[in-house]
C-alpha atoms as a PDB file:
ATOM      1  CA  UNK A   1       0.000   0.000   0.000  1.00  0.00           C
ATOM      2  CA  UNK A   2       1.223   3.380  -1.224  1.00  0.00           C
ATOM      3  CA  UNK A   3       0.996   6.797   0.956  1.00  0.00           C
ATOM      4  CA  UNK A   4      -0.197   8.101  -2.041  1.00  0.00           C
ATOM      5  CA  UNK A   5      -3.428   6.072  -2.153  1.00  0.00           C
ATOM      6  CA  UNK A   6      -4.629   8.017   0.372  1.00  0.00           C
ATOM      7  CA  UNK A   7      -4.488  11.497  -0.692  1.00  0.00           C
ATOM      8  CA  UNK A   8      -8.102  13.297  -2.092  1.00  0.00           C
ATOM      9  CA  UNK A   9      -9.430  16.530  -2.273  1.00  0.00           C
ATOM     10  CA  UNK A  10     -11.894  17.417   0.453  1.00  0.00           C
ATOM     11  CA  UNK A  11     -13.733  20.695   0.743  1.00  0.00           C
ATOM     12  CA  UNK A  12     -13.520  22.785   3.933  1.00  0.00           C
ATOM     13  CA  UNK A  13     -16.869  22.800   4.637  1.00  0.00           C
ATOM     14  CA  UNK A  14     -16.778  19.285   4.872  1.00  0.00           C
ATOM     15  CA  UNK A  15     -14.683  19.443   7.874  1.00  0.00           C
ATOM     16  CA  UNK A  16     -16.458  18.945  10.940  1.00  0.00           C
ATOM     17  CA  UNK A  17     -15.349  21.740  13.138  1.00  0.00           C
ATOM     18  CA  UNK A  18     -17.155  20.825  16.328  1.00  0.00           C
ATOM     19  CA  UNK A  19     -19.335  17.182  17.727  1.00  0.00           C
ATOM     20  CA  UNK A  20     -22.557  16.686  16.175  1.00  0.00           C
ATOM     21  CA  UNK A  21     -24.878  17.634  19.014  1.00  0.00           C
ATOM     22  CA  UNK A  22     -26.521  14.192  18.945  1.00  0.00           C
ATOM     23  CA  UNK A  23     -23.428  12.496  18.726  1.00  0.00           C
ATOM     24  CA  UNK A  24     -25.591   8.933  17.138  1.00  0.00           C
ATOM     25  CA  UNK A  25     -26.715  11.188  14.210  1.00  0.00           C
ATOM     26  CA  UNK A  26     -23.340  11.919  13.154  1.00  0.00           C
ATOM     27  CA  UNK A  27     -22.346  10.558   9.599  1.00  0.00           C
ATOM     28  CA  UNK A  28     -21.432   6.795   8.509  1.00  0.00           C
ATOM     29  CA  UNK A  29     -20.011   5.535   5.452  1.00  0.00           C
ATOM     30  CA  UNK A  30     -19.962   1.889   4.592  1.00  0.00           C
ATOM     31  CA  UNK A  31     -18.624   0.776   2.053  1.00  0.00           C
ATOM     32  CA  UNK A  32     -19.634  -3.259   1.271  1.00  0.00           C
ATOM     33  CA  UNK A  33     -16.288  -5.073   0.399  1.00  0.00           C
ATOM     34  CA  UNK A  34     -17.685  -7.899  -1.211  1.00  0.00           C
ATOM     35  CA  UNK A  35     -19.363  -4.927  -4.210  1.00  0.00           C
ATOM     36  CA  UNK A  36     -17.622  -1.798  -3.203  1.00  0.00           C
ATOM     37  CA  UNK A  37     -21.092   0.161  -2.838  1.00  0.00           C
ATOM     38  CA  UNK A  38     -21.246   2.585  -1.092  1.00  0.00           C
ATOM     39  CA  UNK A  39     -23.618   4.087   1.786  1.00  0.00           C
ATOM     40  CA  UNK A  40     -24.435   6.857   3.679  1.00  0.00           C
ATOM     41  CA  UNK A  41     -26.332   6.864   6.995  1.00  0.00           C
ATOM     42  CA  UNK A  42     -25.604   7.674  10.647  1.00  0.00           C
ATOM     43  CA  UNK A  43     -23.751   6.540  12.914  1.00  0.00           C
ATOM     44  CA  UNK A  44     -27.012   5.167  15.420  1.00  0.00           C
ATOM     45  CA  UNK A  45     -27.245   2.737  11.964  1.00  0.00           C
ATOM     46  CA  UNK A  46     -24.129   0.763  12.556  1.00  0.00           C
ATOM     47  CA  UNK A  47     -25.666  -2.029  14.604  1.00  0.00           C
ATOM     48  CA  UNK A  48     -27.184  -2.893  11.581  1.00  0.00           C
ATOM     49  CA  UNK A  49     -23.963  -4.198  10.401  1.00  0.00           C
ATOM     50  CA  UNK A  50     -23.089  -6.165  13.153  1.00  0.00           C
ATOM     51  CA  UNK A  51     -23.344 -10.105  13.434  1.00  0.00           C
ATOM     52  CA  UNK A  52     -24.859 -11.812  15.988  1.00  0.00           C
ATOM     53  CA  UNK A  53     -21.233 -13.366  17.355  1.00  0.00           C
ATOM     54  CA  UNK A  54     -19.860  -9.776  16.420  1.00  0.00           C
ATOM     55  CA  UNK A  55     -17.706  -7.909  19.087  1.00  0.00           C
ATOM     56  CA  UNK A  56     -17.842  -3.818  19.422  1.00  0.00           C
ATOM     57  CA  UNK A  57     -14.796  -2.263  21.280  1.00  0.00           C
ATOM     58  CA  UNK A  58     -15.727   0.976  22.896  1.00  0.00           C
ATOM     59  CA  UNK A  59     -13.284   3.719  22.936  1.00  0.00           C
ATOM     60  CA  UNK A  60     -14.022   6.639  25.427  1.00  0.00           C
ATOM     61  CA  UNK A  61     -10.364   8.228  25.144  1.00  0.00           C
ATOM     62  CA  UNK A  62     -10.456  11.931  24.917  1.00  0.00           C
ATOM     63  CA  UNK A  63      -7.799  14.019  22.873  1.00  0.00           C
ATOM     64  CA  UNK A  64      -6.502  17.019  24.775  1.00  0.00           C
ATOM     65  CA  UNK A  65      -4.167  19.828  23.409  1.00  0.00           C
ATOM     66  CA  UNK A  66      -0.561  19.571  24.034  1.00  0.00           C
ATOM     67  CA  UNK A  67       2.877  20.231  22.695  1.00  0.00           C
ATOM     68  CA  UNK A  68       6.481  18.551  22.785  1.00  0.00           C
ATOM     69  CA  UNK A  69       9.200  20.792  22.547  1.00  0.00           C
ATOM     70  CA  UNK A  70      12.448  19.363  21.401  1.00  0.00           C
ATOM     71  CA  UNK A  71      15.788  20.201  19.480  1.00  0.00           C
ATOM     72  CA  UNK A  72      17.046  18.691  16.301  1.00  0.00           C
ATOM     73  CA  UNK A  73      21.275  17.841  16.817  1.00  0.00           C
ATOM     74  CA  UNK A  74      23.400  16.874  14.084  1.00  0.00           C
ATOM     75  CA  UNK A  75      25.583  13.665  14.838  1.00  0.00           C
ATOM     76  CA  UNK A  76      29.191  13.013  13.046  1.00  0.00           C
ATOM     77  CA  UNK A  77      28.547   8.954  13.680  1.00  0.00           C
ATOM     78  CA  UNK A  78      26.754   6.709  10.574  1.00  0.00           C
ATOM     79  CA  UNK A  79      23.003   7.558  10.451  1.00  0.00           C
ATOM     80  CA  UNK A  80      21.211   4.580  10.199  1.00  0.00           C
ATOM     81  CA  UNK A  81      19.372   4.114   6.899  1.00  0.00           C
ATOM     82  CA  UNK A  82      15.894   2.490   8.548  1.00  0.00           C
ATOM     83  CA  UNK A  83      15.577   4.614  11.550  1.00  0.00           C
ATOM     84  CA  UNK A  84      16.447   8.649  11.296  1.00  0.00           C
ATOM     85  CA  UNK A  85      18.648   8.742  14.658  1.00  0.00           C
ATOM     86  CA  UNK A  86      22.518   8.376  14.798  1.00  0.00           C
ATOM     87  CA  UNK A  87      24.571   5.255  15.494  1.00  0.00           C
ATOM     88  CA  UNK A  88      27.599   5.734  17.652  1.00  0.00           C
END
């Protein structure tokens, strides 16, 4: 799989800026891999796609705002080709 595959255009307004209010009504897309169609619903419809011995792994992690400060250093030793660090 290529990086590339994943690039498209989407408009701004697109871009959710804030949590639907009711967060069940906010979009779904499936897309059926056995045909490759492709739906549109909400989100309260994804039971619907669920099998009976189907499992459902709730996440309830939150993203808050931070920042990590650091400092780029330049190394004399041999950089290593698969990892961007230096090898002393």
């Amino acid at each position: 799989m290529k990086l590339s595959q994943f690039e498209y255009d989407l408009p701004k307004e697109l871009i959710s800026q804030y949590p639907s209010e009711n967060r069940d009504e906010s979009r779904l897309m499936v897309i059926h891999k056995d045909s490759g169609k492709i739906e549109h619903k909400v989100f309260k419809d994804v039971i619907n796609y669920f099998g009976e011995d189907d499992l459902f792994v709730f996440n309830n992690t939150k993203v808050f705002p931070a920042m990590l400060k650091g400092k780029s250093f330049s190394c004399n030793a041999k950089r290593n080709k698969r990892k961007n660090w230096c090898k002393y």
